[in-house]
PDB file of N, CA and C in Angstrom:
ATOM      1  N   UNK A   1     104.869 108.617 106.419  1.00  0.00           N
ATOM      2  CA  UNK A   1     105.510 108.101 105.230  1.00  0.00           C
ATOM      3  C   UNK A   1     104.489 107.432 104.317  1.00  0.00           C
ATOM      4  N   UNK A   2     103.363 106.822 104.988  1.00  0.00           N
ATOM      5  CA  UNK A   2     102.659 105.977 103.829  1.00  0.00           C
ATOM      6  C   UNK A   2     101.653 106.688 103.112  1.00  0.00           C
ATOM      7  N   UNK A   3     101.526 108.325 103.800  1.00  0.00           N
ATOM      8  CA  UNK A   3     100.812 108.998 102.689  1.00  0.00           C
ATOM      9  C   UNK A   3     101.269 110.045 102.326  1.00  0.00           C
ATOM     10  N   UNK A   4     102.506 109.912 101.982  1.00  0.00           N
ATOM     11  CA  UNK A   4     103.606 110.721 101.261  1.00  0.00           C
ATOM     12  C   UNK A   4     102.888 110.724  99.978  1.00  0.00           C
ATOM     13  N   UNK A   5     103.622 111.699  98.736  1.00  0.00           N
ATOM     14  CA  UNK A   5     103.446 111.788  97.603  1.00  0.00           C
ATOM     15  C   UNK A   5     104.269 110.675  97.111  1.00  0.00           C
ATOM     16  N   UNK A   6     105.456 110.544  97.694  1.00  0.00           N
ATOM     17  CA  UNK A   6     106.236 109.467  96.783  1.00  0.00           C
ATOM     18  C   UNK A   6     106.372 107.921  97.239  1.00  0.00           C
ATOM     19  N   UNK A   7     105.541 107.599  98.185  1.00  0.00           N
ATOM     20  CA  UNK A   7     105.258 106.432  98.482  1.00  0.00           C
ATOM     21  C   UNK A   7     104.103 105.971  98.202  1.00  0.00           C
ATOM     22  N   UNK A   8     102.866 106.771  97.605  1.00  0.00           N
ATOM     23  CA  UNK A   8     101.792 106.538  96.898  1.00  0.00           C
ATOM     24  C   UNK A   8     102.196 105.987  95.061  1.00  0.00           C
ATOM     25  N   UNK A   9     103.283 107.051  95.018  1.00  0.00           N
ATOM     26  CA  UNK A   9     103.709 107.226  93.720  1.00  0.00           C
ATOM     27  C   UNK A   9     104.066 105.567  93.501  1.00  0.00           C
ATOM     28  N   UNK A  10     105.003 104.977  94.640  1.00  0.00           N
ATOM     29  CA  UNK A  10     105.961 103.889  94.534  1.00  0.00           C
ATOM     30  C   UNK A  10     105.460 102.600  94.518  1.00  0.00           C
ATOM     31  N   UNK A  11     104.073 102.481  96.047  1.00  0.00           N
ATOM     32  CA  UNK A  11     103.638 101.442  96.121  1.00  0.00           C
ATOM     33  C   UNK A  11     102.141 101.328  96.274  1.00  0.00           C
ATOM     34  N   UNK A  12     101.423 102.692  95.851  1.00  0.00           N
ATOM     35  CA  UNK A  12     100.044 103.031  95.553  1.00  0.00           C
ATOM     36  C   UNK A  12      99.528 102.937  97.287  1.00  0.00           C
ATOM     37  N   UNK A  13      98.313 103.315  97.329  1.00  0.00           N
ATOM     38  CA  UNK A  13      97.767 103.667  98.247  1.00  0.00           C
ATOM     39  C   UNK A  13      98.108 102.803  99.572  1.00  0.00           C
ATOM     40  N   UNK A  14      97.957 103.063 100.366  1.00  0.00           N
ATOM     41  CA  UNK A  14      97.853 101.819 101.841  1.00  0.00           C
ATOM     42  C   UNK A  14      97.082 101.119 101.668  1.00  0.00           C
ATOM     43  N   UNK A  15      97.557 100.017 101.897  1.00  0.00           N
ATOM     44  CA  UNK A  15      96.054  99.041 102.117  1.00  0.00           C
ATOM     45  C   UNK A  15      96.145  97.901 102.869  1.00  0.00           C
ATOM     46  N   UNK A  16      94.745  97.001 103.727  1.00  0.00           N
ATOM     47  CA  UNK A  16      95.429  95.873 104.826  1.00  0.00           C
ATOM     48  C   UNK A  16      94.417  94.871 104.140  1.00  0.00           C
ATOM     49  N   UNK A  17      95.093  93.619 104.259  1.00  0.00           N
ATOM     50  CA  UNK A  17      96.507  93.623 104.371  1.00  0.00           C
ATOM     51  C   UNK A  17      97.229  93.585 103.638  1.00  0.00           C
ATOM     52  N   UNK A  18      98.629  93.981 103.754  1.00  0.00           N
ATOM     53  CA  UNK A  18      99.612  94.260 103.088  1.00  0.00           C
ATOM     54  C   UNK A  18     100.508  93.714 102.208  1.00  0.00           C
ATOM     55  N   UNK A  19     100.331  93.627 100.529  1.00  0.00           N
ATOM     56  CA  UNK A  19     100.965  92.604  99.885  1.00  0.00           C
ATOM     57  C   UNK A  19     102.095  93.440  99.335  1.00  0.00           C
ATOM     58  N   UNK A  20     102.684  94.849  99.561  1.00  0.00           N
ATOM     59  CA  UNK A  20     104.324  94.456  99.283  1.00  0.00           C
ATOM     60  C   UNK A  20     104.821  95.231 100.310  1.00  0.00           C
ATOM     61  N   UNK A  21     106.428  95.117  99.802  1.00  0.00           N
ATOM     62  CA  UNK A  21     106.935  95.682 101.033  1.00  0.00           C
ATOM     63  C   UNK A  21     108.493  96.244 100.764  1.00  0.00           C
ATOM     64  N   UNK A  22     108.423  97.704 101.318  1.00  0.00           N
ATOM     65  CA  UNK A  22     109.217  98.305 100.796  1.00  0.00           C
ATOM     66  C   UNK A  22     110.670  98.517 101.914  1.00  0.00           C
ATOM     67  N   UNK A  23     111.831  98.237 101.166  1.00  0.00           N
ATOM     68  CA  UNK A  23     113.132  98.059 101.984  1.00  0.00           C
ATOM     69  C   UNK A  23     113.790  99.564 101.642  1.00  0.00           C
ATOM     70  N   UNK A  24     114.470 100.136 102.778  1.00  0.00           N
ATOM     71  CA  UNK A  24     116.053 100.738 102.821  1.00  0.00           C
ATOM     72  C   UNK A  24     116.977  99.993 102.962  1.00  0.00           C
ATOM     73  N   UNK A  25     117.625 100.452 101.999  1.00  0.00           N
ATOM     74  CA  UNK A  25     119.606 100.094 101.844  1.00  0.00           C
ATOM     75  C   UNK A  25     120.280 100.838 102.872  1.00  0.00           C
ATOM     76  N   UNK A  26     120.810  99.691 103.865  1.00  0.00           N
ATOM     77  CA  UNK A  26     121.655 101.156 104.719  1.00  0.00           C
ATOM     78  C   UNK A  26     123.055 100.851 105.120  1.00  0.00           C
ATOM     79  N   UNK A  27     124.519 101.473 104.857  1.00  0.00           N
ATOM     80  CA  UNK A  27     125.659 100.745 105.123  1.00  0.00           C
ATOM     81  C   UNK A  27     126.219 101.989 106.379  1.00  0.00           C
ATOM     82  N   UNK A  28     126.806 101.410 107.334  1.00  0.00           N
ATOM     83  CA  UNK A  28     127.338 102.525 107.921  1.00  0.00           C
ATOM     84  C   UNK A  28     128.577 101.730 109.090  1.00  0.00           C
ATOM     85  N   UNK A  29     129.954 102.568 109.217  1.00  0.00           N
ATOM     86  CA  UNK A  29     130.553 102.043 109.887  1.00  0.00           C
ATOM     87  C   UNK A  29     130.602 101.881 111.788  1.00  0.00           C
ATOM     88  N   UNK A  30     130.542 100.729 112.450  1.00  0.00           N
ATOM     89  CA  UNK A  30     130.211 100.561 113.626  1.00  0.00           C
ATOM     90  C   UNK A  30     131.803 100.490 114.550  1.00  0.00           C
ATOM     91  N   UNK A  31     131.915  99.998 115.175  1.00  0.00           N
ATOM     92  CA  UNK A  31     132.937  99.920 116.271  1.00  0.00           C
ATOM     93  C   UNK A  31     132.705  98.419 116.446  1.00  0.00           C
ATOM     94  N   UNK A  32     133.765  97.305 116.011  1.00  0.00           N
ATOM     95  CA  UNK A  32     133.525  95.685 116.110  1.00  0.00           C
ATOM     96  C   UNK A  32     133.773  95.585 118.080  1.00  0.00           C
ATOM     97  N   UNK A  33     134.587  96.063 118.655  1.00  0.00           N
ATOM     98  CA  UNK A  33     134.699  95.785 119.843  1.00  0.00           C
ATOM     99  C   UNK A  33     134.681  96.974 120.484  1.00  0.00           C
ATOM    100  N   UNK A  34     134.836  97.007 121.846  1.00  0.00           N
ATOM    101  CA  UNK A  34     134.542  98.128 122.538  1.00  0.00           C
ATOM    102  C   UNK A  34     136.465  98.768 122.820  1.00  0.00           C
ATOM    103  N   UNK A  35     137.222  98.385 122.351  1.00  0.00           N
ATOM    104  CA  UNK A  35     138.688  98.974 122.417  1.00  0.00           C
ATOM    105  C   UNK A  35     138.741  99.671 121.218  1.00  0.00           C
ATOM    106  N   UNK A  36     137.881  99.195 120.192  1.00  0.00           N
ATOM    107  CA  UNK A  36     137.566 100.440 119.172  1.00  0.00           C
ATOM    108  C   UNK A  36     138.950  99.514 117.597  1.00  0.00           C
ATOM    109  N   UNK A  37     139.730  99.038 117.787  1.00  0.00           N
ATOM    110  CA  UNK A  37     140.384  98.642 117.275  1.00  0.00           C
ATOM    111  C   UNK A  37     139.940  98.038 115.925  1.00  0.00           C
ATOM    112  N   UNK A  38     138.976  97.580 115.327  1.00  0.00           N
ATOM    113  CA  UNK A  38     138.233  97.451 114.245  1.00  0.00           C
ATOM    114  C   UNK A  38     137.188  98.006 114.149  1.00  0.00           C
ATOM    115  N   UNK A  39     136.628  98.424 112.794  1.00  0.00           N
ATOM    116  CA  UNK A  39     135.328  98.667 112.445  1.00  0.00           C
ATOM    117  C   UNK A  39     134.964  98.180 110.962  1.00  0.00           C
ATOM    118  N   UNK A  40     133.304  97.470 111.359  1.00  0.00           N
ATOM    119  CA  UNK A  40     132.779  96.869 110.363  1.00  0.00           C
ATOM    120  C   UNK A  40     131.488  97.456 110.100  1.00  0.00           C
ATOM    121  N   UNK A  41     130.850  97.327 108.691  1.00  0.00           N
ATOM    122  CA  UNK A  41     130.299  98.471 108.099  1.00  0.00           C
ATOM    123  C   UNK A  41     129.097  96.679 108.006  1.00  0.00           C
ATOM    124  N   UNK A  42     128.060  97.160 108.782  1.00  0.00           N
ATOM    125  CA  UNK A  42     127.069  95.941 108.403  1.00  0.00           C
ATOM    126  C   UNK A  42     125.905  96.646 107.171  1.00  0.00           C
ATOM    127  N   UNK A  43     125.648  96.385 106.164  1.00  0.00           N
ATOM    128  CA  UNK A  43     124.811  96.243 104.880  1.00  0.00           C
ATOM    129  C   UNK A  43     123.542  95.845 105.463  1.00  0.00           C
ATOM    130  N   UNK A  44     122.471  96.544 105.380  1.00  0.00           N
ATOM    131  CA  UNK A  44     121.163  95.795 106.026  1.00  0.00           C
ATOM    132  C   UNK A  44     120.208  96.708 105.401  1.00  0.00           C
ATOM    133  N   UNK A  45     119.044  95.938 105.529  1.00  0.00           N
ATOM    134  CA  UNK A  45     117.668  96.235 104.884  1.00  0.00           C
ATOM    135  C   UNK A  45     116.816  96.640 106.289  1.00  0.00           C
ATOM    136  N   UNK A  46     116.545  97.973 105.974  1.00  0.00           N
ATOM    137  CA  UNK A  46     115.153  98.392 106.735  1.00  0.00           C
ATOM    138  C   UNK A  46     113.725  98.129 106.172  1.00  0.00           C
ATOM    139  N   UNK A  47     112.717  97.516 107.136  1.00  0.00           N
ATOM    140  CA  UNK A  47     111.299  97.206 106.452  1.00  0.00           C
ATOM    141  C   UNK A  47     111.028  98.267 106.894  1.00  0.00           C
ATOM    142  N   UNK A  48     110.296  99.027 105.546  1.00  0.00           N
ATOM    143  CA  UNK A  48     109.464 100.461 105.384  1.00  0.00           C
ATOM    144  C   UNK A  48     108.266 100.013 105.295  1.00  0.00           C
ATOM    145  N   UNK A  49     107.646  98.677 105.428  1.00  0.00           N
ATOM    146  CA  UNK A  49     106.338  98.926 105.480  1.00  0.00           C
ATOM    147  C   UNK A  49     105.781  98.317 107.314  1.00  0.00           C
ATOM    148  N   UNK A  50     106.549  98.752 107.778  1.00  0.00           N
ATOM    149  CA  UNK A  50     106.406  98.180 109.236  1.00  0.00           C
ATOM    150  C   UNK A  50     106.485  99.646 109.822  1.00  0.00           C
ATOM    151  N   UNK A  51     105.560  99.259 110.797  1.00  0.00           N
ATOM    152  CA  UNK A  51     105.086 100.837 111.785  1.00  0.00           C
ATOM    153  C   UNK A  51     106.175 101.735 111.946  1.00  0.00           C
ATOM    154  N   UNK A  52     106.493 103.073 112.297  1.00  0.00           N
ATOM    155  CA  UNK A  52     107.696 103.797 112.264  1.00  0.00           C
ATOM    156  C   UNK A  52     108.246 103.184 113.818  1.00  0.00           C
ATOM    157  N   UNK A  53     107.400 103.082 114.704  1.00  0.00           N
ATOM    158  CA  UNK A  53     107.904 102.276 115.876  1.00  0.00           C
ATOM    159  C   UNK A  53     108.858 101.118 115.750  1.00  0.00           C
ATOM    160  N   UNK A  54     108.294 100.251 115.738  1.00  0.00           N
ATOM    161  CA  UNK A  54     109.251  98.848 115.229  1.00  0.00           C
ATOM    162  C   UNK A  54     110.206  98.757 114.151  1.00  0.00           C
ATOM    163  N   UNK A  55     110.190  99.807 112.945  1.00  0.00           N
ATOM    164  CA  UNK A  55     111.161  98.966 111.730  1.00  0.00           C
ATOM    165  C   UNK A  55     112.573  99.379 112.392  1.00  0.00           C
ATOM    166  N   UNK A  56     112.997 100.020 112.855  1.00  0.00           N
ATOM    167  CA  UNK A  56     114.482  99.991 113.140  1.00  0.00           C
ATOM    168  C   UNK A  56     114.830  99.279 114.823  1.00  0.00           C
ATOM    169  N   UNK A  57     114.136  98.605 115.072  1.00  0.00           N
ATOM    170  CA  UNK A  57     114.351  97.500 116.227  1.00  0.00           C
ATOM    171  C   UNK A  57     115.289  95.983 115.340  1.00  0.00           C
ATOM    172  N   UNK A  58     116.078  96.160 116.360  1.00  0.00           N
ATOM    173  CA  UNK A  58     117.136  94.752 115.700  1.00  0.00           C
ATOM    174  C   UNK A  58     116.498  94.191 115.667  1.00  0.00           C
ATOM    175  N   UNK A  59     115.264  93.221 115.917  1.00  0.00           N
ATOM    176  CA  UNK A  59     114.776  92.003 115.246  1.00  0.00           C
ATOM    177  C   UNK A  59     114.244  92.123 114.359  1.00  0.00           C
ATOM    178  N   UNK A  60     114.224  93.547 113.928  1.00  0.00           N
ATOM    179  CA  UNK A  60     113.364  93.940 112.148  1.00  0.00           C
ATOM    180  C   UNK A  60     114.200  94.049 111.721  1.00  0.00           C
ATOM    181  N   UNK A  61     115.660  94.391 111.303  1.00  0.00           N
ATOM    182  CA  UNK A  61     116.204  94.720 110.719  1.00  0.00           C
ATOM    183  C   UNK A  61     117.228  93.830 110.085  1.00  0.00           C
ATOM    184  N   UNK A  62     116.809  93.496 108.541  1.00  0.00           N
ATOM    185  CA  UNK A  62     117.686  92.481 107.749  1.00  0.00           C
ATOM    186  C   UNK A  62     118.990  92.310 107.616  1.00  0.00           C
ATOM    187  N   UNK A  63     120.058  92.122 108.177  1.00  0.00           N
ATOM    188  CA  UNK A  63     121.498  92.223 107.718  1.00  0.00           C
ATOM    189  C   UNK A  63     121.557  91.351 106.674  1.00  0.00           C
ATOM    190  N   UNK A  64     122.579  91.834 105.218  1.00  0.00           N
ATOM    191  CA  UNK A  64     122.651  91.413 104.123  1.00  0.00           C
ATOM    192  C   UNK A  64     124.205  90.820 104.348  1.00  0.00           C
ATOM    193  N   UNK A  65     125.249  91.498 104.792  1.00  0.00           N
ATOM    194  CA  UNK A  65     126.750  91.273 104.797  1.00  0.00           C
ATOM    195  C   UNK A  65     127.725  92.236 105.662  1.00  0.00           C
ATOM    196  N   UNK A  66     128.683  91.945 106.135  1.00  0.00           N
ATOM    197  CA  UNK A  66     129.357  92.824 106.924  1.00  0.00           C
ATOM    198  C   UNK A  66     130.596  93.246 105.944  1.00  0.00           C
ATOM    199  N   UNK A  67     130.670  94.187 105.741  1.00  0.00           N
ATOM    200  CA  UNK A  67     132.086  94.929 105.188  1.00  0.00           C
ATOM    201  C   UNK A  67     133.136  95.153 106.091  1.00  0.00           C
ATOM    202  N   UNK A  68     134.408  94.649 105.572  1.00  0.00           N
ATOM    203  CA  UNK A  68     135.184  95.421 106.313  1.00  0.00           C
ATOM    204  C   UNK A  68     135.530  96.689 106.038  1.00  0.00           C
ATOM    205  N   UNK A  69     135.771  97.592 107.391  1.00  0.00           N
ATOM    206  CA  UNK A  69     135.691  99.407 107.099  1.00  0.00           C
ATOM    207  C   UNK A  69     137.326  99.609 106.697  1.00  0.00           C
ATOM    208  N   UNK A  70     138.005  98.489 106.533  1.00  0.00           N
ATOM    209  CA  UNK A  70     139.918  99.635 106.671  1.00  0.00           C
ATOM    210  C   UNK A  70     140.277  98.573 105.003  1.00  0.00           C
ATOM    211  N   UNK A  71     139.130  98.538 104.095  1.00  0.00           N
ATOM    212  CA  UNK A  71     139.117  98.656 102.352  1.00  0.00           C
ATOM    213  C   UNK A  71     139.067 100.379 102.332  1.00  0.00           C
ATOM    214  N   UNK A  72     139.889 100.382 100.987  1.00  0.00           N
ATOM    215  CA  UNK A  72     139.885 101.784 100.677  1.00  0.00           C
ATOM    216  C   UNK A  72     138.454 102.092  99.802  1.00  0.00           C
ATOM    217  N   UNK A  73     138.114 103.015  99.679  1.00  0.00           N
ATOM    218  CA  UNK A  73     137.028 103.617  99.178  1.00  0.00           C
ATOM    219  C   UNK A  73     137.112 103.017  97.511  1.00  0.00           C
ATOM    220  N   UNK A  74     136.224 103.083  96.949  1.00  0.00           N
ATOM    221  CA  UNK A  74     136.322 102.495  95.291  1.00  0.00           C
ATOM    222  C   UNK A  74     136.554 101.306  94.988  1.00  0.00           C
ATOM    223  N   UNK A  75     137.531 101.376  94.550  1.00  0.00           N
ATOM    224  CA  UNK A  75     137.218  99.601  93.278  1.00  0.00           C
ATOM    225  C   UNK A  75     137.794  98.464  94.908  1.00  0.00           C
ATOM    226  N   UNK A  76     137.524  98.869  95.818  1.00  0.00           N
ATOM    227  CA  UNK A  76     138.041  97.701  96.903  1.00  0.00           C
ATOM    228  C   UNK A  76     136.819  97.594  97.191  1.00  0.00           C
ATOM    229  N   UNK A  77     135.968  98.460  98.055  1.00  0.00           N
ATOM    230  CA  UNK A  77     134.801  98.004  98.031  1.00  0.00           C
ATOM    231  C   UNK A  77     133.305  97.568  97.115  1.00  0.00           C
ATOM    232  N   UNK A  78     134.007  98.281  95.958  1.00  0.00           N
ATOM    233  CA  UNK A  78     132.715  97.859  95.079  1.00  0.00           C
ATOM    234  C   UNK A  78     132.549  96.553  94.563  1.00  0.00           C
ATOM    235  N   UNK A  79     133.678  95.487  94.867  1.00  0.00           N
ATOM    236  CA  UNK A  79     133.630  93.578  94.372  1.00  0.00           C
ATOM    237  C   UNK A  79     132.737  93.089  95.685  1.00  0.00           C
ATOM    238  N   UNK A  80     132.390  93.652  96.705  1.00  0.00           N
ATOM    239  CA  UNK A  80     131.522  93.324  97.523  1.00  0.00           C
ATOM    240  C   UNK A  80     130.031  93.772  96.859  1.00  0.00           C
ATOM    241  N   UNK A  81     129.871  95.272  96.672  1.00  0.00           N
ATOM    242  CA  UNK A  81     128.194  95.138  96.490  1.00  0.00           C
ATOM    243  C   UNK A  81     128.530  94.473  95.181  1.00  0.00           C
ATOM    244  N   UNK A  82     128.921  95.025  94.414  1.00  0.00           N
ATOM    245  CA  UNK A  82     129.015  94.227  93.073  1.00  0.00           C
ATOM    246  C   UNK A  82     128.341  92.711  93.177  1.00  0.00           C
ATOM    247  N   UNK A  83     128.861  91.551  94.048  1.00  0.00           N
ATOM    248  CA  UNK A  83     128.774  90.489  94.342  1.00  0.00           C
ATOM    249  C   UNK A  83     127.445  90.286  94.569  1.00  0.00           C
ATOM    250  N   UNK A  84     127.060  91.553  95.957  1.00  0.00           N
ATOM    251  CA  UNK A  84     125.640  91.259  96.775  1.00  0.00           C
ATOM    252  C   UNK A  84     124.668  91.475  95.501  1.00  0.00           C
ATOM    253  N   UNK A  85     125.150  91.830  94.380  1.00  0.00           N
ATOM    254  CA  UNK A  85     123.999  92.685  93.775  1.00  0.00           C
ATOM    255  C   UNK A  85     123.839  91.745  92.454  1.00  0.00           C
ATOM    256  N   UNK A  86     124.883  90.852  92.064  1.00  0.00           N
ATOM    257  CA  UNK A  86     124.669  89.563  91.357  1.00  0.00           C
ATOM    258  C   UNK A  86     124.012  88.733  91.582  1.00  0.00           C
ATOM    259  N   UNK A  87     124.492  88.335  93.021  1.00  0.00           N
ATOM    260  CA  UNK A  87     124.196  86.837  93.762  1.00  0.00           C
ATOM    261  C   UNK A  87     122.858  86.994  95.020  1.00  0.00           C
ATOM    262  N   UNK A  88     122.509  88.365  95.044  1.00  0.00           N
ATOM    263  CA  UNK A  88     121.535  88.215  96.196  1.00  0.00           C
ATOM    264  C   UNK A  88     120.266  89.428  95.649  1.00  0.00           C
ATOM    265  N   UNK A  89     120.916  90.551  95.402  1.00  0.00           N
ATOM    266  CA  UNK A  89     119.730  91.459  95.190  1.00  0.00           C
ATOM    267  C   UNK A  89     119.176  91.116  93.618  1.00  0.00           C
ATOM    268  N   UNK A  90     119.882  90.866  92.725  1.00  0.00           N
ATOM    269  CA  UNK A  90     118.932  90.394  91.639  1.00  0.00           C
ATOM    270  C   UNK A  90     118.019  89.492  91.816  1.00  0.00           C
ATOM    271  N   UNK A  91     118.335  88.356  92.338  1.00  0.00           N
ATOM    272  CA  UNK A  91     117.098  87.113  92.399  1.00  0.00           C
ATOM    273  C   UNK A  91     115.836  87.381  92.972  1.00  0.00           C
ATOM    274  N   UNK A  92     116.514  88.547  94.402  1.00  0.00           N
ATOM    275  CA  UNK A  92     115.441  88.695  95.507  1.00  0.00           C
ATOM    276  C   UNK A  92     114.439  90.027  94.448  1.00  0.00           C
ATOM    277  N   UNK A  93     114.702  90.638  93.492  1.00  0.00           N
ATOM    278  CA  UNK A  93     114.003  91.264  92.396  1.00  0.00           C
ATOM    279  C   UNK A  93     113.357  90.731  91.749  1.00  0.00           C
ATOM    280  N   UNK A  94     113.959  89.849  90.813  1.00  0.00           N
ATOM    281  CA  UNK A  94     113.211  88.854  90.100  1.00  0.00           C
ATOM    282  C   UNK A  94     112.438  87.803  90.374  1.00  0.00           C
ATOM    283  N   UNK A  95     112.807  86.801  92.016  1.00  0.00           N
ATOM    284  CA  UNK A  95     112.200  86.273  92.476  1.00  0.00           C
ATOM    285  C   UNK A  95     111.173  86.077  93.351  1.00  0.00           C
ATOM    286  N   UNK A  96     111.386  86.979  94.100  1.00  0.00           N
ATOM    287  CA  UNK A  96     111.322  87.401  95.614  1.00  0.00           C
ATOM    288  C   UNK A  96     111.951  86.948  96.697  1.00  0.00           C
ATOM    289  N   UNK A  97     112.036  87.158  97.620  1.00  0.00           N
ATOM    290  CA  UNK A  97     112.866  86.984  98.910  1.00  0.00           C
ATOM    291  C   UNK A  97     111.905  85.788  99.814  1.00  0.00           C
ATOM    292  N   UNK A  98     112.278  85.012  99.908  1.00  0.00           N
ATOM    293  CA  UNK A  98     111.683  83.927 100.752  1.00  0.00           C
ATOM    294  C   UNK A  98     112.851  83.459 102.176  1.00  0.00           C
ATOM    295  N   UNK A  99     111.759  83.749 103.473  1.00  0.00           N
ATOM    296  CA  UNK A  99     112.860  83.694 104.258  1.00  0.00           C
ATOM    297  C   UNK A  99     112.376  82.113 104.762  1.00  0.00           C
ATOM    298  N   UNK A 100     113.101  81.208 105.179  1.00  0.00           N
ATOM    299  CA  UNK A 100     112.317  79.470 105.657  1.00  0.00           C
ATOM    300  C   UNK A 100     113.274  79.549 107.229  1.00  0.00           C
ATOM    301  N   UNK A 101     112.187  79.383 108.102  1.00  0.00           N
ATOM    302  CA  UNK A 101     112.407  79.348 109.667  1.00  0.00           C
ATOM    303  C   UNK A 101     112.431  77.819 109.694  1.00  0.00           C
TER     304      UNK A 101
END
């Protein structure tokens, strides 16, 4: 991936060490318990600039918000990203993302 055409294109050559860092958007619906009776759709950020080994290990992987999956498709779920995309992904654009342990 990091010497793709379109990841050169995006975040220019590789280089160490590493001053940015590139995320996937990923929503997908899970199974909340094992009787299967709910499902919640967790919103999370993959780090793309972390080895192909490690970025999809749960302790890499950012959760942003949990959706519930039994909203109907369209204007029910879109006041959620809508929201995330006011109140969380703009700033973390304009600002950057600062995480404090």
């Amino acid at each position: 991936m990091y010497d793709s055409p379109a990841w050169k294109k995006l975040f220019g050559d590789p280089k160490f060490p590493n001053d940015r860092v590139g995320l996937l958007f990923c929503v997908d619906a899970i199974p909340a318990f094992a009787v299967g009776s709910l499902s919640l759709k967790p919103a999370e950020f993959i780090n793309l600039s972390l080895p192909p080994g490690i970025r999809t290990k749960s302790e890499n992987i950012l959760l942003m918000m949990l959706l519930p999956n039994n909203l109907d498709k369209g204007a029910a779920q879109k006041k959620y990203y809508d929201f995330a995309a006011d109140y969380e992904l703009n700033e973390m654009g304009t600002k950057g993302w600062f995480m404090y342990v």
